[in-house]
Protein backbone atom coordinates (compact mmCIF):
# COMPACT_ATOMS: atom_id res chain seq x y z
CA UNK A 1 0.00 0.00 0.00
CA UNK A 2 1.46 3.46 -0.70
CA UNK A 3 1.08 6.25 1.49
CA UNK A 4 1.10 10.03 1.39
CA UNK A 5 1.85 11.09 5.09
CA UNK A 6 1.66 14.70 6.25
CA UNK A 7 2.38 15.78 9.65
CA UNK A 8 5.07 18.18 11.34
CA UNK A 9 6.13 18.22 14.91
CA UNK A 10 7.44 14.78 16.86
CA UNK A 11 3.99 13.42 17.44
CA UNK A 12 3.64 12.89 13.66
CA UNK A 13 7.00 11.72 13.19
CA UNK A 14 6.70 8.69 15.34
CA UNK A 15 3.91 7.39 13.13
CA UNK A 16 5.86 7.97 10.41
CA UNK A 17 8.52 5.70 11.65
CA UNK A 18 6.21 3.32 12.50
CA UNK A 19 5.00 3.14 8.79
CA UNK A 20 7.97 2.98 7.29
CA UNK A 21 9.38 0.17 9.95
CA UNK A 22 6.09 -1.69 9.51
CA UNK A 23 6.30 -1.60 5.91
CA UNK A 24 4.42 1.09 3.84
CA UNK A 25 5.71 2.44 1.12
CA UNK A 26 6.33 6.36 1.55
CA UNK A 27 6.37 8.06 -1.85
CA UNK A 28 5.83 11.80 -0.43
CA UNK A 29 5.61 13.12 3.24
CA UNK A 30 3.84 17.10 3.45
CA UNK A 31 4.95 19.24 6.27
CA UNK A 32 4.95 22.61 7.24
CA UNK A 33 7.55 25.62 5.94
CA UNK A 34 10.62 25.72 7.76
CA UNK A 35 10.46 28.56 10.55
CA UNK A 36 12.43 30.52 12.45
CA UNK A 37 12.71 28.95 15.98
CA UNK A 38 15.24 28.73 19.08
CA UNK A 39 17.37 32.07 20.80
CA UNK A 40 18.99 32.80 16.97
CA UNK A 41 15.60 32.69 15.54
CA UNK A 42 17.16 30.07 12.52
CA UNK A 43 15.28 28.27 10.12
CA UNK A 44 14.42 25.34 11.94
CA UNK A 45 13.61 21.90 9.37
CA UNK A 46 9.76 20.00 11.10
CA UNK A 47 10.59 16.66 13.06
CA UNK A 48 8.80 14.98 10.52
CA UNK A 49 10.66 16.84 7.66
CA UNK A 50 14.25 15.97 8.94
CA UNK A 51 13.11 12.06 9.68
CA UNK A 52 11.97 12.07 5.67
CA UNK A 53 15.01 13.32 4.40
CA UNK A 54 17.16 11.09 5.87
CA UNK A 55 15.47 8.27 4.70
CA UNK A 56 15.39 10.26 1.20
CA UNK A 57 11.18 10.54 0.58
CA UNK A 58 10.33 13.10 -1.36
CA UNK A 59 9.19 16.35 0.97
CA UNK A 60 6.67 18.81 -0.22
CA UNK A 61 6.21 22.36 2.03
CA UNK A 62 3.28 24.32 0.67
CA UNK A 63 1.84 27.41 2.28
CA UNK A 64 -1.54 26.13 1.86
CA UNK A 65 -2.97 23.79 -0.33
CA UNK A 66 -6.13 26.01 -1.34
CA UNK A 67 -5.96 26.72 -4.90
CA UNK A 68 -7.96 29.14 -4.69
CA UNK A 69 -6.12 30.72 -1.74
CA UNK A 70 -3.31 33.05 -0.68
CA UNK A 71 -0.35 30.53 -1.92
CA UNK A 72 -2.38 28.73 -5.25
CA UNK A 73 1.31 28.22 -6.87
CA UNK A 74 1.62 26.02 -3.65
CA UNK A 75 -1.03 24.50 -3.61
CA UNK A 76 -0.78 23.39 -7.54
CA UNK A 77 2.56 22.11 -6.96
CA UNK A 78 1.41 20.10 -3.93
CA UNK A 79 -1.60 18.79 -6.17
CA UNK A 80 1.07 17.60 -8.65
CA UNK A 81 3.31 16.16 -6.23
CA UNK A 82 -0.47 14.28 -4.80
CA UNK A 83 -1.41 13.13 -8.22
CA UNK A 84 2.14 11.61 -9.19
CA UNK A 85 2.72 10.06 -5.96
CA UNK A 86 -0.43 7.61 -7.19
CA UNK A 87 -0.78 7.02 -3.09
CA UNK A 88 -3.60 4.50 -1.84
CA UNK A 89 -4.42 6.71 0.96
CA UNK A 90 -2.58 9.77 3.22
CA UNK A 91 -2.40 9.48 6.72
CA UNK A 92 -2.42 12.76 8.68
CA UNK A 93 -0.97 13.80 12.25
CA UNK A 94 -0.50 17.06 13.60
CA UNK A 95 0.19 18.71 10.00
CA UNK A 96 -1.37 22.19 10.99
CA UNK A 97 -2.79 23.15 7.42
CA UNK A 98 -6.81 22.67 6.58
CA UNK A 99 -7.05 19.81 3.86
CA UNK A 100 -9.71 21.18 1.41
CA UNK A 101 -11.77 18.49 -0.15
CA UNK A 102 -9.79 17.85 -3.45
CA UNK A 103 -7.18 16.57 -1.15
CA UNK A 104 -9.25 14.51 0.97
CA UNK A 105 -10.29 13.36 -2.39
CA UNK A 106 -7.53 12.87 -4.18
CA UNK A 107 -6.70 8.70 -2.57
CA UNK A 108 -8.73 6.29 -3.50
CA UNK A 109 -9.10 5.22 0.31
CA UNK A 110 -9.39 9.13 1.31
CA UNK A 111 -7.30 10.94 4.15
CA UNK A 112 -6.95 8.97 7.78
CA UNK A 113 -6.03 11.07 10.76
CA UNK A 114 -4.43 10.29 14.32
CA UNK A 115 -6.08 12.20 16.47
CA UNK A 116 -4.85 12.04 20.03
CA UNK A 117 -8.18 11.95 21.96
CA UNK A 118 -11.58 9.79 22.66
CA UNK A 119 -13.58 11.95 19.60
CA UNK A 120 -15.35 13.92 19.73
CA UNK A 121 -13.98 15.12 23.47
CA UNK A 122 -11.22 17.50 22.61
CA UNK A 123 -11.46 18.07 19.01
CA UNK A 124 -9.06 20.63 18.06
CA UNK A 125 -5.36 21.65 18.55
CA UNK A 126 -4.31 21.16 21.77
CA UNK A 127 -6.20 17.61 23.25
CA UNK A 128 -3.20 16.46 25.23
CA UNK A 129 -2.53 20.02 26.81
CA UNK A 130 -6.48 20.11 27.23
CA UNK A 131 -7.22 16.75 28.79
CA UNK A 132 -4.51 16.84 31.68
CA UNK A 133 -5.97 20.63 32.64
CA UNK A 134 -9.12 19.18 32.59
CA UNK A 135 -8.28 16.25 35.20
CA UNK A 136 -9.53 13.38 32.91
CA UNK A 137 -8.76 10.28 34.18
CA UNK A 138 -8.49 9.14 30.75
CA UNK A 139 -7.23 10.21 27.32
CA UNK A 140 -6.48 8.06 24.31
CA UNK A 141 -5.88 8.00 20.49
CA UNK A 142 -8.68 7.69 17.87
CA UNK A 143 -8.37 7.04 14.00
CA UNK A 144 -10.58 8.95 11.96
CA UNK A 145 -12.22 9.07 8.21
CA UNK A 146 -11.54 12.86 7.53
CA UNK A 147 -14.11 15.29 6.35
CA UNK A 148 -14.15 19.15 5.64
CA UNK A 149 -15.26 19.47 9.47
CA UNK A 150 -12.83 20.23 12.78
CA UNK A 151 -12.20 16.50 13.61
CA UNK A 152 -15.47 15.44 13.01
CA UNK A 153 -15.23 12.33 10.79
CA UNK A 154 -16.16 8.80 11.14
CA UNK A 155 -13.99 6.81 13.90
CA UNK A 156 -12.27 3.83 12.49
CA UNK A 157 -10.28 2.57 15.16
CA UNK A 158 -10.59 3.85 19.18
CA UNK A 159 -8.11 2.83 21.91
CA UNK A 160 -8.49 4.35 25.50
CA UNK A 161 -5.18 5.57 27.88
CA UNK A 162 -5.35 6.01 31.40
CA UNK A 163 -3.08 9.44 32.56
CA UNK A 164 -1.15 8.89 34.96
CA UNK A 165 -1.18 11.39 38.17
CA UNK A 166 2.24 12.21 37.54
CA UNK A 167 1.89 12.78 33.58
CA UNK A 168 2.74 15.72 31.67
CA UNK A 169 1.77 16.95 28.35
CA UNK A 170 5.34 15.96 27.62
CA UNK A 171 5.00 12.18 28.97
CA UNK A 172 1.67 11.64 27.77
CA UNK A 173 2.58 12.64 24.54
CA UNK A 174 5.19 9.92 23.91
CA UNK A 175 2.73 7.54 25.10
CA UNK A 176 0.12 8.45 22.86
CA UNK A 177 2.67 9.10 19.55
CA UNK A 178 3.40 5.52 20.00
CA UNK A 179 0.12 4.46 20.29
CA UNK A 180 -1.38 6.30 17.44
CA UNK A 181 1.39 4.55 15.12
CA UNK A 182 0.61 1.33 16.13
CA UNK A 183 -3.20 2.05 15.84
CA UNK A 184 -2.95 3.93 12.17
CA UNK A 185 -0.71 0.40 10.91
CA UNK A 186 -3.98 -1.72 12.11
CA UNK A 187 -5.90 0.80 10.50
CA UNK A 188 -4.44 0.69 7.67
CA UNK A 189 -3.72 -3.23 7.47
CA UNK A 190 -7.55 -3.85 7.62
CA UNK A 191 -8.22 -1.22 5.42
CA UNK A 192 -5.88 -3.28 2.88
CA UNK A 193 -8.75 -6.10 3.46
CA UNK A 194 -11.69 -4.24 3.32
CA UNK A 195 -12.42 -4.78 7.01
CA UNK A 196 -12.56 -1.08 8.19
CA UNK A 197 -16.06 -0.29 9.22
CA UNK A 198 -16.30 3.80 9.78
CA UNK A 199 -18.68 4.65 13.02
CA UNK A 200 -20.10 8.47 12.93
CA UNK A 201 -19.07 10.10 16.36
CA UNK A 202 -20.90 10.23 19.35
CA UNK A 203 -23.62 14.26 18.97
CA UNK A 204 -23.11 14.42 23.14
CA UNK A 205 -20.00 15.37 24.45
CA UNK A 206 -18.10 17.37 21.86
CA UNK A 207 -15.44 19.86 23.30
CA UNK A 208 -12.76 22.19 21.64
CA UNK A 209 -8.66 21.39 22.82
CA UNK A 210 -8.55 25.55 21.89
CA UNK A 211 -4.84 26.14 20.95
CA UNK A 212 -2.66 26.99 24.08
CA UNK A 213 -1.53 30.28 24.03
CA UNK A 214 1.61 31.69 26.42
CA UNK A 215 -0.35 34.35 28.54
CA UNK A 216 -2.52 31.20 30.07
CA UNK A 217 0.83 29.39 31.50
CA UNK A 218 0.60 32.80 34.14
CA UNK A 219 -0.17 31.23 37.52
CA UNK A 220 -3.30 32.50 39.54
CA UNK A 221 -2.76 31.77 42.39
CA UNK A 222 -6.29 32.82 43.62
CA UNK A 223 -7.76 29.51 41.28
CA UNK A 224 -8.04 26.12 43.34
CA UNK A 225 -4.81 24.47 44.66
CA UNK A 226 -5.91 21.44 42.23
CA UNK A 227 -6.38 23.67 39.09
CA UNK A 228 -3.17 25.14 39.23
CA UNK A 229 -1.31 22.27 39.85
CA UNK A 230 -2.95 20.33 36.49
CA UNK A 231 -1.64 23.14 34.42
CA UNK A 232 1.54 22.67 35.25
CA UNK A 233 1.78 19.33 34.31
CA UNK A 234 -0.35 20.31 31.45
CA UNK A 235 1.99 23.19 30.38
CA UNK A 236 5.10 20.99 30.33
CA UNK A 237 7.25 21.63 28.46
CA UNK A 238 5.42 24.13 27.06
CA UNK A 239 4.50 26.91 27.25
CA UNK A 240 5.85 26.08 31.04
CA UNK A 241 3.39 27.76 33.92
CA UNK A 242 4.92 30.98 35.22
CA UNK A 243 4.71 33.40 38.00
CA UNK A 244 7.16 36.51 39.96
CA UNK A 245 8.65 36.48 42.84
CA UNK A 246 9.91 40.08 43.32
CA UNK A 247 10.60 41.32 39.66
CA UNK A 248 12.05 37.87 38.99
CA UNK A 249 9.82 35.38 36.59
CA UNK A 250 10.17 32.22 37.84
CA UNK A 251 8.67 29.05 35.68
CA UNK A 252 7.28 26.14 37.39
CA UNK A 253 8.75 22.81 35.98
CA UNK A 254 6.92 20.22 38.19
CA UNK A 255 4.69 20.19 41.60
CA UNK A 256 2.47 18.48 43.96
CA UNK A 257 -0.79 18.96 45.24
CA UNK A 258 -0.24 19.07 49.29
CA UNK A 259 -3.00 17.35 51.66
CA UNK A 260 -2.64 20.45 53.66
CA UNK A 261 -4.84 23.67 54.20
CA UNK A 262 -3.36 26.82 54.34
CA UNK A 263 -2.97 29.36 57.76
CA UNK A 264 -5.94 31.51 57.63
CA UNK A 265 -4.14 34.74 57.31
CA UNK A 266 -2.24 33.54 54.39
CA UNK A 267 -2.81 35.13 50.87
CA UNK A 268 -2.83 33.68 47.38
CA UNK A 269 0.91 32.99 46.11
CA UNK A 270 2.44 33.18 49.46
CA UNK A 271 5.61 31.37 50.39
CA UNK A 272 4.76 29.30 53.38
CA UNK A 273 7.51 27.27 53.57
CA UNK A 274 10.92 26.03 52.04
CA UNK A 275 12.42 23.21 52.10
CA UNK A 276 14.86 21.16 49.98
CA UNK A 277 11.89 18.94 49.38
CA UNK A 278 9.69 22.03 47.86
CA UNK A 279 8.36 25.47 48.04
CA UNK A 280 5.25 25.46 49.61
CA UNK A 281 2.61 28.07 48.39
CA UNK A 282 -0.95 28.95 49.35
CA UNK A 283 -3.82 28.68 46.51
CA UNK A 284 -7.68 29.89 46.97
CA UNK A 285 -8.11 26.98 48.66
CA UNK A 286 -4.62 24.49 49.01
CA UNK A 287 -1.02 24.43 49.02
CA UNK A 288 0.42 23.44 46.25
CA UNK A 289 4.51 22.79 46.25
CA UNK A 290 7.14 23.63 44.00
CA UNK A 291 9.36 20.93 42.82
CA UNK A 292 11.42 21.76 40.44
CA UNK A 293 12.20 25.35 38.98
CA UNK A 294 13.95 27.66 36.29
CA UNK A 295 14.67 31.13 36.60
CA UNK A 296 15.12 33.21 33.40
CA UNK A 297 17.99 32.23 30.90
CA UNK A 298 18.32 29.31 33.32
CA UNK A 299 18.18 25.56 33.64
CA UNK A 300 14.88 23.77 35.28
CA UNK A 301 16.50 21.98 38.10
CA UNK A 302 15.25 20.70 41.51
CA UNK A 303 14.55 22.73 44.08
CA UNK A 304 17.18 22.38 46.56
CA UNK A 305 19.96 23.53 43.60
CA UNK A 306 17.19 26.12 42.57
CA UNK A 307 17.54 27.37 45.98
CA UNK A 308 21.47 27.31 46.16
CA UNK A 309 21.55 30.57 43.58
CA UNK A 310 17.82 31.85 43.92
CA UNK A 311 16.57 32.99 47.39
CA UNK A 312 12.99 32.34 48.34
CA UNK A 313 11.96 32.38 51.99
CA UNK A 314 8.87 32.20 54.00
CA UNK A 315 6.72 35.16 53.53
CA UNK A 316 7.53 36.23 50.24
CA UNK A 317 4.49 36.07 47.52
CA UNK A 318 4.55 34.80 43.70
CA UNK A 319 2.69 37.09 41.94
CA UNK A 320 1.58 37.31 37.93
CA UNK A 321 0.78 41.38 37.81
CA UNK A 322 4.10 41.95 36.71
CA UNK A 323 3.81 39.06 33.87
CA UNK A 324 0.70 40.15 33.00
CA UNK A 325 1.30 43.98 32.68
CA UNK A 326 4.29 42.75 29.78
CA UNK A 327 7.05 43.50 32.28
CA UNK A 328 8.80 40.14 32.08
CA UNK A 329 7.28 38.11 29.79
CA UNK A 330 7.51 33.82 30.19
């Protein structure tokens, strides 16, 4: 079976791999441009872009692949790239650009997706950042039939994935790249035998994973002890939850949620203790404690080496005012 695949960051690239390992013949992977990225602001080549190259498949970049859109030269050179690739079918992950429907056209078994939620909770951009913020208990991966809708076509193939207390958007997202390779090879091996059978999605319980945008990784430290602590799991490693002590941002790598209540006089974002097992700080309505931190231009370490070059002591408050007013930004 030969397969278009079009995807960009690592998510997408571990299917990829997967295909290829498993098989599949690759005649042409889509990604997105090259952008600038890093402290120099260089060109920076997609995950999925560098893994094609060195396996030498054929890499198309287009703008956009409406032809009647901003970038139709693009798009009519991706077409022609489509057409001559003669592909079965095109799986998608995490490509970023709106397939119109000559694309989702253009296979004769149409364009798969690896979506990494239960659809239709979470459809959208961000479902791993989304369900950890949320609290689910449970996330997963699903394989969908695309349409011209936002992750709204037929489900194919469905496979559940507890999250872990401890799990960040960084750790749950290796577990569910792996998961959605495996998955979109089974898909695609019963597909080969006519055995996929496409199930609409579910009208009750659709939600939006809205893209996650850097001014929501400020802490408020006047939300729920619980809340605050889920984004910043969900937040690693990025955009990484941030707050001020002083004038000094300081980002929140990792924390727990303490059994504790805080003194009654105690404000929101108030150091209540320190220790080289955490910073302890009061929420609305908890403590939650600091476990491992990074101060700007700095490395996210521990706590008790955070503490060797960065003073914090009792009484002292994390704020976000300063963050928010633009002063230091995360």
């Amino acid at each position: 079976m030969r397969v278009i695949f079009a995807g960009t960051p690592e998510f997408a690239r571990v299917a990829l791999a997967q295909l290829h390992a498993a098989g599949f013949e690759v005649p042409l992977v889509l990604s997105q441009p090259d952008r600038p990225a890093g402290r120099g602001m260089k060109l920076q080549q997609s995950a999925v872009k560098q893994w094609a190259q060195s396996h030498q498949i054929a890499v198309a970049q287009p703008r956009s692949l409406r032809l009647d859109g901003k970038y139709p030269d693009d798009a009519r050179q991706a077409r022609d790239a489509i057409e001559a690739a003669r592909a079965d079918v095109m799986v998608v992950a995490a490509y970023g650009l709106i397939l119109p429907q000559w694309v989702l056209d253009a296979p004769r078994l149409g364009c798969l997706n690896i979506h990494a939620s239960l659809l239709p909770r979470w459809r959208g951009a961000a479902p791993i950042h989304r369900a950890i913020e949320a609290g689910d208990s449970h996330t997963g991966v699903t394989i969908m039939q695309m349409d011209a809708g936002l992750d709204t076509g037929g489900m194919l193939l469905v496979e559940p994935l507890a999250i872990a207390p401890l799990d960040t958007t960084e750790t749950l997202h290796d577990k569910l790249a792996a998961l959605g390779g495996r998955l979109v090879i089974e898909a695609l091996e019963m597909a080969a035998c006519g055995g996929l059978v496409r199930a609409p999605q579910p009208a009750e319980g659709v939600t939006y994973a809205h893209k996650i945008e850097k001014q929501e990784a400020v802490i408020d430290w006047t939300q729920p002890a619980v809340l605050i602590e889920r984004r910043i799991r969900a937040f690693q490693p990025f955009p990484v939850a941030v707050s001020t002590l002083g004038t000094e941002p300081v980002k929140f790598r990792a924390a727990e949620l303490l059994a504790t209540t805080p003194p009654p006089d105690a404000v929101p974002g108030q150091v209540l203790a320190v220790s080289a097992q955490g910073v302890d700080i009061c929420a609305a309505d908890g403590v939650v404690r600091a476990v491992a931190l990074q101060k700007a231009g700095g490395k996210a370490l521990g706590v008790a080496d955070f503490l060797r070059g960065f003073e914090i002591r009792p009484g002292m408050r994390f704020d976000s005012m300063a963050i928010n007013k633009g002063e230091h930004p995360p």
